[in-house]
C-alpha atoms as a PDB file:
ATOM      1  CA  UNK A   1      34.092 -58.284 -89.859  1.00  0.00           C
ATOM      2  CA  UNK A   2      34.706 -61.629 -90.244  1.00  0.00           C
ATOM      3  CA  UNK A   3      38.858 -62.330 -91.147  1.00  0.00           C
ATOM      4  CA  UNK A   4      40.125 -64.348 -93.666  1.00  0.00           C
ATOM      5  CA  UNK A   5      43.068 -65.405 -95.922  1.00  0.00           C
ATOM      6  CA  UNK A   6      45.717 -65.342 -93.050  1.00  0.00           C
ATOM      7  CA  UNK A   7      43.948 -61.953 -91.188  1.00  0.00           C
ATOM      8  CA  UNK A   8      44.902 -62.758 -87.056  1.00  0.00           C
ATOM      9  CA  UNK A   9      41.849 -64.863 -85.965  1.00  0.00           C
ATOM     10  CA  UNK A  10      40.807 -62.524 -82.705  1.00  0.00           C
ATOM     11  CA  UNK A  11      40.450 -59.689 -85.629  1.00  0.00           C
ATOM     12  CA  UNK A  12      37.397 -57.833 -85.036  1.00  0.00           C
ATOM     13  CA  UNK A  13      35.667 -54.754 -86.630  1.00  0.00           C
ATOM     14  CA  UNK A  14      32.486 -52.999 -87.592  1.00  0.00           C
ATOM     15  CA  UNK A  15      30.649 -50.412 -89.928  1.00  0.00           C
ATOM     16  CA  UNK A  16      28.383 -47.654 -88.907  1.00  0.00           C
ATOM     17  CA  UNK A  17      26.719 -45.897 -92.017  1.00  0.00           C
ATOM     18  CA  UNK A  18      24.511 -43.062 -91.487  1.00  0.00           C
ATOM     19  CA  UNK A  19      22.308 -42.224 -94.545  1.00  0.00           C
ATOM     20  CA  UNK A  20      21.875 -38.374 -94.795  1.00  0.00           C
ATOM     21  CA  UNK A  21      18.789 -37.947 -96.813  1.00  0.00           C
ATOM     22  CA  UNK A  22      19.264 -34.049 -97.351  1.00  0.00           C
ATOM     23  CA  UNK A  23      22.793 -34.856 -99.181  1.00  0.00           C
ATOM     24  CA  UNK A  24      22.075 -37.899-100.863  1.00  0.00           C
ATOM     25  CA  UNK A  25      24.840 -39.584 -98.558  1.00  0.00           C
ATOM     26  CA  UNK A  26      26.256 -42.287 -96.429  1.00  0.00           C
ATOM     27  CA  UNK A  27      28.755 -40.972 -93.935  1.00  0.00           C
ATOM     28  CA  UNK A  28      31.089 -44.578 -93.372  1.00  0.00           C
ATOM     29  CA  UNK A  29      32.798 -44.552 -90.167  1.00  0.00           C
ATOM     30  CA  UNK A  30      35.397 -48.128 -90.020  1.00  0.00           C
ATOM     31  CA  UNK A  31      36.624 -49.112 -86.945  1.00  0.00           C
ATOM     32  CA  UNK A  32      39.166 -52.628 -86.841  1.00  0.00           C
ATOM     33  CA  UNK A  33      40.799 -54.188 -84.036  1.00  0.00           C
ATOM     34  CA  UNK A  34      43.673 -56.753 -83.475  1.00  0.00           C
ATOM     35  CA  UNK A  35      44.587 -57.132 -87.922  1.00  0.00           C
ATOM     36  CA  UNK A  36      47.800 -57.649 -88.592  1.00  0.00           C
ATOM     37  CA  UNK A  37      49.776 -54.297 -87.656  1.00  0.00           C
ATOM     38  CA  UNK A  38      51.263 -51.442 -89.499  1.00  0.00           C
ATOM     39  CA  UNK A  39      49.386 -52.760 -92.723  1.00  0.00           C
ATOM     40  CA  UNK A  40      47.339 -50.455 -95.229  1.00  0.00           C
ATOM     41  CA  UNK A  41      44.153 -51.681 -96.141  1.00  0.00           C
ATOM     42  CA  UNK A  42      42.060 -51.179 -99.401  1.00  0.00           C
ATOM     43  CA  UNK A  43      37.913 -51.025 -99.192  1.00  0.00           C
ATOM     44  CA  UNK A  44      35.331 -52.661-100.921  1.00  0.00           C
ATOM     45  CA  UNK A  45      31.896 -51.071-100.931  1.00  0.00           C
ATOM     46  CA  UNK A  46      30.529 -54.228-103.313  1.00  0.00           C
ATOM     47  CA  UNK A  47      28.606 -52.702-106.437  1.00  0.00           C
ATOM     48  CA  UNK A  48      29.870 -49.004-105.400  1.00  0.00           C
ATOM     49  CA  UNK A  49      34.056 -49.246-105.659  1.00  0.00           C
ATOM     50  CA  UNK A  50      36.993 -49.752-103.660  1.00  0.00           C
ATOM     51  CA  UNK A  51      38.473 -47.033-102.004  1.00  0.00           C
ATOM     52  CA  UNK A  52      42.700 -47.772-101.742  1.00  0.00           C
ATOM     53  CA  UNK A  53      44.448 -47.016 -98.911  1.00  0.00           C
ATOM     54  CA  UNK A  54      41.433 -46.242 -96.481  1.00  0.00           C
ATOM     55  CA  UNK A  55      43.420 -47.125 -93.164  1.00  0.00           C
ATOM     56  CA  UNK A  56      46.735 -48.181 -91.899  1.00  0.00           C
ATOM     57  CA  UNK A  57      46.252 -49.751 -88.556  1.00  0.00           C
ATOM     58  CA  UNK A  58      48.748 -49.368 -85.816  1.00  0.00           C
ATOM     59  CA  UNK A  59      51.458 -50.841 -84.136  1.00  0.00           C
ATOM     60  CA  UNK A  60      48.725 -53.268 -81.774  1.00  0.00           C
ATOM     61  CA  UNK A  61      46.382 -53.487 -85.500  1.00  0.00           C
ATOM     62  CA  UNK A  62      44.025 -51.570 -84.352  1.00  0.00           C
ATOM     63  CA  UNK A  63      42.330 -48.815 -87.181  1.00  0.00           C
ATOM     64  CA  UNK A  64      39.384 -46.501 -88.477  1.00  0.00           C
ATOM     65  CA  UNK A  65      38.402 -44.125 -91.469  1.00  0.00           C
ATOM     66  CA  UNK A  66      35.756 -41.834 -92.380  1.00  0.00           C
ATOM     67  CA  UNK A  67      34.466 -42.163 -96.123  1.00  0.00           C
ATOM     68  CA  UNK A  68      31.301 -40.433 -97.766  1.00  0.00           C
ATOM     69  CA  UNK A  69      29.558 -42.411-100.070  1.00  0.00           C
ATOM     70  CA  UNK A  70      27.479 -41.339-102.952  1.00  0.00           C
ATOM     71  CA  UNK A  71      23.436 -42.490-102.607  1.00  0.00           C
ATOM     72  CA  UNK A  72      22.411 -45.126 -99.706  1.00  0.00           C
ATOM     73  CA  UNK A  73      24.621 -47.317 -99.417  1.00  0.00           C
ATOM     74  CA  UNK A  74      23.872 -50.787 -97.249  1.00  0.00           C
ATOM     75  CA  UNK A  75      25.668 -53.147 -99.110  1.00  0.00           C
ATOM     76  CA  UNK A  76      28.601 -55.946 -98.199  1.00  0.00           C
ATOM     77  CA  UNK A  77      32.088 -54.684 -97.613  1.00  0.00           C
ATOM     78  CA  UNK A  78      35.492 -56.460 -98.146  1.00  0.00           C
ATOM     79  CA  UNK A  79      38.903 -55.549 -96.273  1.00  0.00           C
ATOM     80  CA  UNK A  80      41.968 -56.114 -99.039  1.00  0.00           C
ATOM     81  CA  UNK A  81      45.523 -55.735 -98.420  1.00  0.00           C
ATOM     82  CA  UNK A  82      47.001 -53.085-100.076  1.00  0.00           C
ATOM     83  CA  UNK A  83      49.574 -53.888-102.375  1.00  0.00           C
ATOM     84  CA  UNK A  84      52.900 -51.745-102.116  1.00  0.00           C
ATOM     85  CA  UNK A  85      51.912 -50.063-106.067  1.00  0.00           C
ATOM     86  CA  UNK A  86      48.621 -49.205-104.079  1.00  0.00           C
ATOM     87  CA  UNK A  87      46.746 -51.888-106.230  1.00  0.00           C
ATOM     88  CA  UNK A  88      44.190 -54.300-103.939  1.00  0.00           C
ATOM     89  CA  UNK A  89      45.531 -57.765-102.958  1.00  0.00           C
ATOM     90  CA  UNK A  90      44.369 -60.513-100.896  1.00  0.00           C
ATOM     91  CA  UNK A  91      41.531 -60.340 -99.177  1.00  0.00           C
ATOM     92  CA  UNK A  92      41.535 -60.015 -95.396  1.00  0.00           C
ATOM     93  CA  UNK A  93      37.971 -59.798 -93.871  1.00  0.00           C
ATOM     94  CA  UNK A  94      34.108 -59.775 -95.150  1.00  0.00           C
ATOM     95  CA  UNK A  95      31.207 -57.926 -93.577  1.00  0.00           C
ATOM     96  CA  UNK A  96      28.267 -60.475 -92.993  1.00  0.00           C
ATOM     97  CA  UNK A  97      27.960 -63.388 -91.568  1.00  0.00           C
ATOM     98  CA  UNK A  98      31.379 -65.511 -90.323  1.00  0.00           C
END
């Protein structure tokens, strides 16, 4: 993941989607390092949705979660802060390219 909008500069993360062709699925596992701690994050799966509240990371901003997705997914995804009525704020890190 790439950070932006204020997300700490050393922030790091990555993706691993797993198509399972039996279930029509992608099994999402999200794994962050070094974001800003004790913050809630919302997900972007661009074209799918945004799943709120995926993750909090931890005191040292570290943070994972395990999503299904409908169909086979391979698309972009977005980090957003998440806002304290649960709604998606700024956003905090891309997938792609830096």
């Amino acid at each position: 993941f790439c950070p932006r909008n204020g997300e700490n500069l050393s922030a790091d993360g990555m993706a691993i989607l797993n198509y399972v062709p039996g279930d029509n699925r992608t099994v999402v596992q999200l794994i962050v390092s070094n974001f800003t701690a004790n913050t809630t994050y919302n997900v972007e799966f661009v074209g799918v949705g945004v799943v709120g509240s995926a993750f909090t990371t931890d005191s040292q901003g570290n943070g994972n979660c395990h999503l299904n997705l409908a169909g086979n997914f391979s698309g972009a995804i977005n980090l957003y802060l998440t806002l304290a009525d649960g709604a998606t704020g700024e956003l905090r890190a891309t997938s792609g390219p830096c």
